[in-house]
Each structure stands twice: as structure tokens, then as C-alpha cells.
Protein backbone atom coordinates (compact mmCIF):
# COMPACT_ATOMS: atom_id res chain seq x y z
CA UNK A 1 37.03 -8.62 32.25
CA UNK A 2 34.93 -6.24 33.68
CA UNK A 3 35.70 -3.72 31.07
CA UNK A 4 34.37 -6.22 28.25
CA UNK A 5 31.39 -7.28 29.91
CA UNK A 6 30.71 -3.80 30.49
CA UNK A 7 30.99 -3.29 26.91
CA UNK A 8 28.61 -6.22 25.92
CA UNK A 9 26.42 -4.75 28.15
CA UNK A 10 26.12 -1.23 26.59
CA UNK A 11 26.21 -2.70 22.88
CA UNK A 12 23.35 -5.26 23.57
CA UNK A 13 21.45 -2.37 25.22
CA UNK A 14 22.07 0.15 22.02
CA UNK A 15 21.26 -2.93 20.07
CA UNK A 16 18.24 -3.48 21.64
CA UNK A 17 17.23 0.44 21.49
CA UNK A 18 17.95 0.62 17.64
CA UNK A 19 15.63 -2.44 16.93
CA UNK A 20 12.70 -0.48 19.15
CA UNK A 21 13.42 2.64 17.28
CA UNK A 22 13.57 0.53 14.01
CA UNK A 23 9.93 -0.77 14.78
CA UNK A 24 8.89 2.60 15.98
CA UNK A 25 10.13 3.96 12.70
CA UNK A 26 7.03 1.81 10.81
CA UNK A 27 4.13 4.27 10.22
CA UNK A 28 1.23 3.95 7.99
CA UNK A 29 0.24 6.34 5.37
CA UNK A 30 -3.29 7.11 4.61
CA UNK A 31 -4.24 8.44 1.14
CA UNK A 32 -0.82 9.40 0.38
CA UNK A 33 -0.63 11.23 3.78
CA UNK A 34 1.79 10.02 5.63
CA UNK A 35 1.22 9.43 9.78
CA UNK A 36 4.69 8.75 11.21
CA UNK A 37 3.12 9.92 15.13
CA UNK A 38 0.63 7.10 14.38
CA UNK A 39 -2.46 9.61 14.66
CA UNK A 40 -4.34 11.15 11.68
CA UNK A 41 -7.43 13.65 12.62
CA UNK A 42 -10.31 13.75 9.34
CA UNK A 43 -12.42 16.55 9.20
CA UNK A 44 -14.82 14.78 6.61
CA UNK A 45 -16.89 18.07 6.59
CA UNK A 46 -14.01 19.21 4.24
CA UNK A 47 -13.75 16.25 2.07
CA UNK A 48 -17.81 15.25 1.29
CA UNK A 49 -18.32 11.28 -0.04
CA UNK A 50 -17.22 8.68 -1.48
CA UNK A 51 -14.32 5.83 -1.76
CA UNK A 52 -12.47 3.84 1.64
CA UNK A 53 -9.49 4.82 2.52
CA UNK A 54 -5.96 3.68 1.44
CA UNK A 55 -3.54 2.44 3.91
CA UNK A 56 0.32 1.80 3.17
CA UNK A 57 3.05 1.06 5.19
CA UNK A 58 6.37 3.04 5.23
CA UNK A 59 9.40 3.13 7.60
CA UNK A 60 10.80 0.05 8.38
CA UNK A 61 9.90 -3.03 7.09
CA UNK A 62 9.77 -5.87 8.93
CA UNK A 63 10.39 -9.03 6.32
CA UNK A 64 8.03 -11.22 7.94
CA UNK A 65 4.46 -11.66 7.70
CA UNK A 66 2.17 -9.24 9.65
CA UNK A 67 -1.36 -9.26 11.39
CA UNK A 68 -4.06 -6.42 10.86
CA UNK A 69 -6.92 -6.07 13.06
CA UNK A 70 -9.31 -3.21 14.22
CA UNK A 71 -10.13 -1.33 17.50
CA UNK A 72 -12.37 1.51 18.45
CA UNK A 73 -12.88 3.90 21.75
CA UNK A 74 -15.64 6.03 21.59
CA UNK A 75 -19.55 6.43 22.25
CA UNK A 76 -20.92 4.01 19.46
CA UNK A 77 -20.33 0.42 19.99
CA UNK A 78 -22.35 -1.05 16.48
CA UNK A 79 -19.99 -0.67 13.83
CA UNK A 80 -20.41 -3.40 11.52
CA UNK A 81 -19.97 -1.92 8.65
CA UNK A 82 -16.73 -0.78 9.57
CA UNK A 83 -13.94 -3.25 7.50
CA UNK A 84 -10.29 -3.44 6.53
CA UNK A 85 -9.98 -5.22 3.33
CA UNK A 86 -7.24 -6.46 1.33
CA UNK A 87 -7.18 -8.81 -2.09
CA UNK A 88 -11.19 -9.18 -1.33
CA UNK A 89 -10.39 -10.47 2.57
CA UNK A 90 -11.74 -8.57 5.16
CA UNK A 91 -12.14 -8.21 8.88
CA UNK A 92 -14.28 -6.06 11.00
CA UNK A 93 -13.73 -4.69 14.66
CA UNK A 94 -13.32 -7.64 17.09
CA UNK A 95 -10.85 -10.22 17.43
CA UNK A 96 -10.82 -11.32 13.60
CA UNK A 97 -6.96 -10.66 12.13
CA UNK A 98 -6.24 -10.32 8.89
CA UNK A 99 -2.41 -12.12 7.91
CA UNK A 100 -0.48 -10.99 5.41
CA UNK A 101 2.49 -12.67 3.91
CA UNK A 102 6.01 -10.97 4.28
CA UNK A 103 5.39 -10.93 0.21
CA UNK A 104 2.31 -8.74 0.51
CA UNK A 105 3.93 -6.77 3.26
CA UNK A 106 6.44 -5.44 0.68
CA UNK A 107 3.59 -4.32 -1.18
CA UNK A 108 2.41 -2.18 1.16
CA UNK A 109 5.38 -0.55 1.81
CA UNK A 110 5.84 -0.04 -2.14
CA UNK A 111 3.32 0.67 -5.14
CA UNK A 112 0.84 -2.69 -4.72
CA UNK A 113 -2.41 -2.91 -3.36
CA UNK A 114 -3.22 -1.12 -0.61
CA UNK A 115 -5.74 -1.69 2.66
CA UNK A 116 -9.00 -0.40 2.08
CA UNK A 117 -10.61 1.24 5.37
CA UNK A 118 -14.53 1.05 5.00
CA UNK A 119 -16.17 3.49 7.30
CA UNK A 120 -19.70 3.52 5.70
CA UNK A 121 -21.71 2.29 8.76
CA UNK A 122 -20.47 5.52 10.74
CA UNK A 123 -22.53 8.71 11.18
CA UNK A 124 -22.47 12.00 13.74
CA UNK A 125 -23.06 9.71 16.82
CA UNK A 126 -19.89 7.69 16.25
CA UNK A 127 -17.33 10.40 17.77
CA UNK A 128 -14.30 8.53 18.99
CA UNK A 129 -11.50 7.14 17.71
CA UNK A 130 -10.66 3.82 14.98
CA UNK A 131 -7.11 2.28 15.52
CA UNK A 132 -5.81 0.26 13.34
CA UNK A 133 -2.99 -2.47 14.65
CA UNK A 134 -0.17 -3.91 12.70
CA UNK A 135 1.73 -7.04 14.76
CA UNK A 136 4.18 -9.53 13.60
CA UNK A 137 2.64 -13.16 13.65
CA UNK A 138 2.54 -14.23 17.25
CA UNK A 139 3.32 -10.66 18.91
CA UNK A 140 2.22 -8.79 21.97
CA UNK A 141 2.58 -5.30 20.80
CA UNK A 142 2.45 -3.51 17.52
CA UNK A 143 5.00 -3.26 14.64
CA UNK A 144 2.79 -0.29 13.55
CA UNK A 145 -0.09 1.80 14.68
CA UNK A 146 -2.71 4.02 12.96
CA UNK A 147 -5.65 6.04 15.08
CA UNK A 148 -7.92 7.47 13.28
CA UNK A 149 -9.89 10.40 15.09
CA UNK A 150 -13.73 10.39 13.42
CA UNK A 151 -14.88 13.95 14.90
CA UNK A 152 -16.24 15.81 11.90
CA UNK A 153 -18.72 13.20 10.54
CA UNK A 154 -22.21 13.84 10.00
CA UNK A 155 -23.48 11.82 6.58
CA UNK A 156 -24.74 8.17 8.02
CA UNK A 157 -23.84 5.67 5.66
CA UNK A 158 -21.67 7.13 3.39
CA UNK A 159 -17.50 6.84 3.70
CA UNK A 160 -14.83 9.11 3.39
CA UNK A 161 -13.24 9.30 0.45
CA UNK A 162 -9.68 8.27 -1.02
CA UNK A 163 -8.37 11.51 -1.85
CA UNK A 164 -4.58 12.08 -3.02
CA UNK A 165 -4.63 14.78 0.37
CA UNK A 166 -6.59 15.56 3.15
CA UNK A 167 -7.03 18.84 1.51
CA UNK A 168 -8.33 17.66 -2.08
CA UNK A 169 -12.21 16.55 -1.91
CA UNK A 170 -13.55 14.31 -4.47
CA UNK A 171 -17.23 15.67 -6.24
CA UNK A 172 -18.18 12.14 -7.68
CA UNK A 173 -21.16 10.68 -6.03
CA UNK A 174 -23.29 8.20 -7.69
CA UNK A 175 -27.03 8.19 -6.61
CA UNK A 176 -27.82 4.76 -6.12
CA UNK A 177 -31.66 4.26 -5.10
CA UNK A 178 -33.76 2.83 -3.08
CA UNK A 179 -31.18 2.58 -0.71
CA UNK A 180 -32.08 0.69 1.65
CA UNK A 181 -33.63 -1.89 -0.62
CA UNK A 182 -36.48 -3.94 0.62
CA UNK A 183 -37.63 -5.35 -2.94
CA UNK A 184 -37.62 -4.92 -6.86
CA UNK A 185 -35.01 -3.06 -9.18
CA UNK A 186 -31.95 -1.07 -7.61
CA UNK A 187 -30.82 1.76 -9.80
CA UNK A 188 -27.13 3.09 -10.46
CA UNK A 189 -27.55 6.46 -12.17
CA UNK A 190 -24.51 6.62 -14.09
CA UNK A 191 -25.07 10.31 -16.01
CA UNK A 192 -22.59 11.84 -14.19
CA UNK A 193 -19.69 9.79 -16.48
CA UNK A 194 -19.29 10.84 -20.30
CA UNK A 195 -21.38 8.26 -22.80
CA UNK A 196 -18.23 7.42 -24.36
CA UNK A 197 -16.91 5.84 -20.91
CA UNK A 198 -17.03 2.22 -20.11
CA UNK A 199 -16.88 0.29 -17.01
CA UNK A 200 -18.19 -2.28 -14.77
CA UNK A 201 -20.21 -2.63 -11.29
CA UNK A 202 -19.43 -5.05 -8.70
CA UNK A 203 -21.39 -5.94 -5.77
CA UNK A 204 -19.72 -7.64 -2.94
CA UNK A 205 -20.17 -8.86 0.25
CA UNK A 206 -18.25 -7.88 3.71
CA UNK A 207 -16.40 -10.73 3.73
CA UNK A 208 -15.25 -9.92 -0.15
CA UNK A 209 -17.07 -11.87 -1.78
CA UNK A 210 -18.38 -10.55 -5.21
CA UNK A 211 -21.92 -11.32 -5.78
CA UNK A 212 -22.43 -9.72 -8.46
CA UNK A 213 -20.68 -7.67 -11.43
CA UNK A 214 -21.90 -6.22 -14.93
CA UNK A 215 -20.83 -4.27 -17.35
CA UNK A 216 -21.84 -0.93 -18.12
CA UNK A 217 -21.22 2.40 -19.53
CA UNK A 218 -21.21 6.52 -18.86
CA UNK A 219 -24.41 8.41 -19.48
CA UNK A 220 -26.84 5.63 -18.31
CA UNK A 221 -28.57 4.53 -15.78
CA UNK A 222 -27.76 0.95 -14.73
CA UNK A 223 -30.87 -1.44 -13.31
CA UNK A 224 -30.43 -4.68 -11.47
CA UNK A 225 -32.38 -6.68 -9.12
CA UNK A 226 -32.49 -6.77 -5.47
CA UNK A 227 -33.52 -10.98 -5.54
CA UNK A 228 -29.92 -11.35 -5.83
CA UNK A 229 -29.12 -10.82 -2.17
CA UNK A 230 -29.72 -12.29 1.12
CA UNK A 231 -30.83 -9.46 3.88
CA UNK A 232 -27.37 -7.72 4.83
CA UNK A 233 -25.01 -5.06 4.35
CA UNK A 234 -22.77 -5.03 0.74
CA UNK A 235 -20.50 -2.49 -1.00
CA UNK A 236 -21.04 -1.39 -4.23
CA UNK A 237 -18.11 -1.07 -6.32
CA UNK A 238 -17.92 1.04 -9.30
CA UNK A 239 -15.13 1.05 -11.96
CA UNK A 240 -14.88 3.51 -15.15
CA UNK A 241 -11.89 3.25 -17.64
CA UNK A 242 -9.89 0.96 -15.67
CA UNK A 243 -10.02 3.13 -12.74
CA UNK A 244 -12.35 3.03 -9.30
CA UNK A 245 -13.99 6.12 -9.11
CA UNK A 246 -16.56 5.00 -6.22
CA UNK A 247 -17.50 2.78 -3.76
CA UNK A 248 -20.51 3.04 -1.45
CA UNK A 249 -22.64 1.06 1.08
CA UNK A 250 -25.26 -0.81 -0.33
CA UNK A 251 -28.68 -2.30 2.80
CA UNK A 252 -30.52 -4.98 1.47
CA UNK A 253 -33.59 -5.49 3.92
CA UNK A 254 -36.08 -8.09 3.66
């Protein structure tokens, strides 16, 4: 009797160590870089401007739904402008959560949309560190962890880029001007992209909402006005031939 309860014993307590391990096992990947000790350092001097960053999920998954939210330790406590985004949803650092079916989970852990990471309210003064938290619904501790160290940046309002490595910078950035916007015409300068391309830009809100989207193409220089939005921060969202090639932080002051 002894014997088998012993037994129980040790199986419910391997049991219970597998199922940690399992959860432990559940790491994000950022930009195709995958952060199975939960910590990723960017060096953003190396990689220059442009799009959010892409989080998956790989590891185990959990089959249930899951709840995203942000943290942050460090010297700057305004950070606004810093958002995790998915399907046009958002949440910013605080005690907002973003839920996510056990059907979008799978996503994540396959080849569906990612989270976006918006950093573009960050500059040199906001040394410290970003953590993003993955829970099941209801949970005291996380199924997944990512910490994102943010030594290395020095352009204010601009983010850091999706790039396919840490190593691989992206060259594309797209003036846009007067940025910040008090009044009149805003300008996307769209020369950089062959004449022959076409595309569209979207305007949207941090919450997800689009405001506003047009049509354009490569070899131009796209004009619209500034009346169109309340005072507040907005991302501006640029696609050419199907594909995003940039996203940047858009001030409308008034």
C-alpha cells in the first residue's frame, strides 16, 4: 500500500514537472528570431527605421485562448505610443489585455498573422526593458514571456524595423512631412518605389481604427489633409504590391 501510494506520488510529481516544462517550453519569436530564454537584446543602431516588430509563438501550444498585455522597467515612464496590435486591436502598457481565441493562438504558432510591437514613441532616454506577457484566460503567471532590452536606441519617434534577422537592416524610409502636423496638407513622398508600383496608404488610429486609406502609386508624392484627424498620435501604414513595406508614427497637433 505504501509502495503504490508512493508511486502515485512520484508520477503526479513527474506529471506535474512535465506540464511546467511543457509551459516553459512556449517562447516567442521575434522577426523570425526565435527567443526560447524569453530575452531578446536590439541594437537598433545596426538595423536603422522602419516597420513594428513581429511576434509568433512557438513551443508548446496551449489550445486555449490566451491574454497579451505589456510591461516596462526602466527610466522613462510616458510610453504611449508603445502598442501590441493584432487584427487592428491594440493595447498599450497598463492593465489593458488583449484575448485571443485558442483559434488565433494556432495562428501564432503557425504562418497567420502575427503581433505587431509598435515602439515609435521611444527615443535614447527610454533605456530599460519592454516585456511582453502571454497568460491563459484567468491565470496568475505566464504561459510565455518576451523581454525586450531597448539599449541602443537613439532616433525619437521612429520604430524598429521587421527584419527577417537581427542582422539584416531594412533601407526603406518614407519621408513623410510636416511631421508633427499642426495644419494643412501632409505629404508621403513616394519616389523611392518604381512608377510602375501600386499600392495604398492607411492611416489608423492606436486603438486600430483606420481613418483613413487611399490609393496610390510608386514615383509620386502622395498629399492629403491633416482636417481629417482629431489632435493625437496615428500610424501610418504603407502598402506596395500587396506587401507592407513601412509603417511609421504619424503627431497630429492642434
Amino acid at each position: 500500500m505504501r509502495t503504490c501510494r508512493t508511486l502515485i506520488l512520484v508520477l503526479l510529481a513527474l506529471s506535474l514537472s512535465l506540464t511546467l516544462w511543457a509551459q516553459r517550453s512556449a517562447h516567442f519569436v521575434v522577426n523570425g528570431q526565435s527567443c526560447e530564454e524569453g530575452y531578446c537584446s536590439l541594437n537598433v543602431l545596426n538595423l536603422g527605421v522602419g516597420r513594428p516588430l513581429q511576434l509568433r509563438l512557438a513551443g508548446n501550444y496551449p489550445n486555449s485562448d490566451l491574454e497579451f498585455f505589456l510591461t516596462f522597467s526602466g527610466k522613462k515612464k510616458s510610453l504611449q505610443g508603445v502598442t501590441l496590435e493584432y487584427r487592428g486591436y491594440s493595447v498599450s502598457i497598463g492593465a489593458e489585455r488583449l484575448r485571443i481565441s485558442a483559434g488565433q493562438v494556432s495562428q501564432l504558432f503557425e504562418n497567420g498573422l502575427p503581433l505587431r510591437l509598435h515602439l515609435g514613441e521611444l527615443n535614447a532616454s527610454a533605456s530599460g526593458v519592454v516585456s511582453v506577457h502571454a497568460r491563459r484566460t484567468g491565470a496568475t503567471e505566464d504561459f510565455a514571456r518576451l523581454d525586450i532590452n531597448l539599449e541602443g536606441l537613439r532616433i525619437p519617434g521612429e520604430e524598429i524595423p521587421w527584419a527577417n534577422t537581427f542582422g539584416s537592416p531594412h533601407s526603406i524610409v518614407v519621408p513623410i512631412y510636416p511631421n508633427p502636423v499642426r495644419q494643412g496638407p501632409i505629404f508621403i513622398d513616394l519616389q523611392t518605389f518604381p512608377s510602375g508600383s501600386a499600392g495604398t496608404v492607411s492611416v489608423v488610429d492606436l486603438l486600430g481604427t483606420r481613418l483613413y486609406r487611399a490609393t496610390v502609386s510608386g514615383g509620386s508624392v502622395h498629399q492629403f489633409s491633416s482636417e481629417l484627424f482629431p489632435k493625437g498620435v496615428y500610424f501610418v501604414r504603407i502598402e506596395m504590391d500587396g506587401e507592407v513595406v513601412y509603417t511609421a508614427r504619424l503627431v497630429v497637433e492642434k
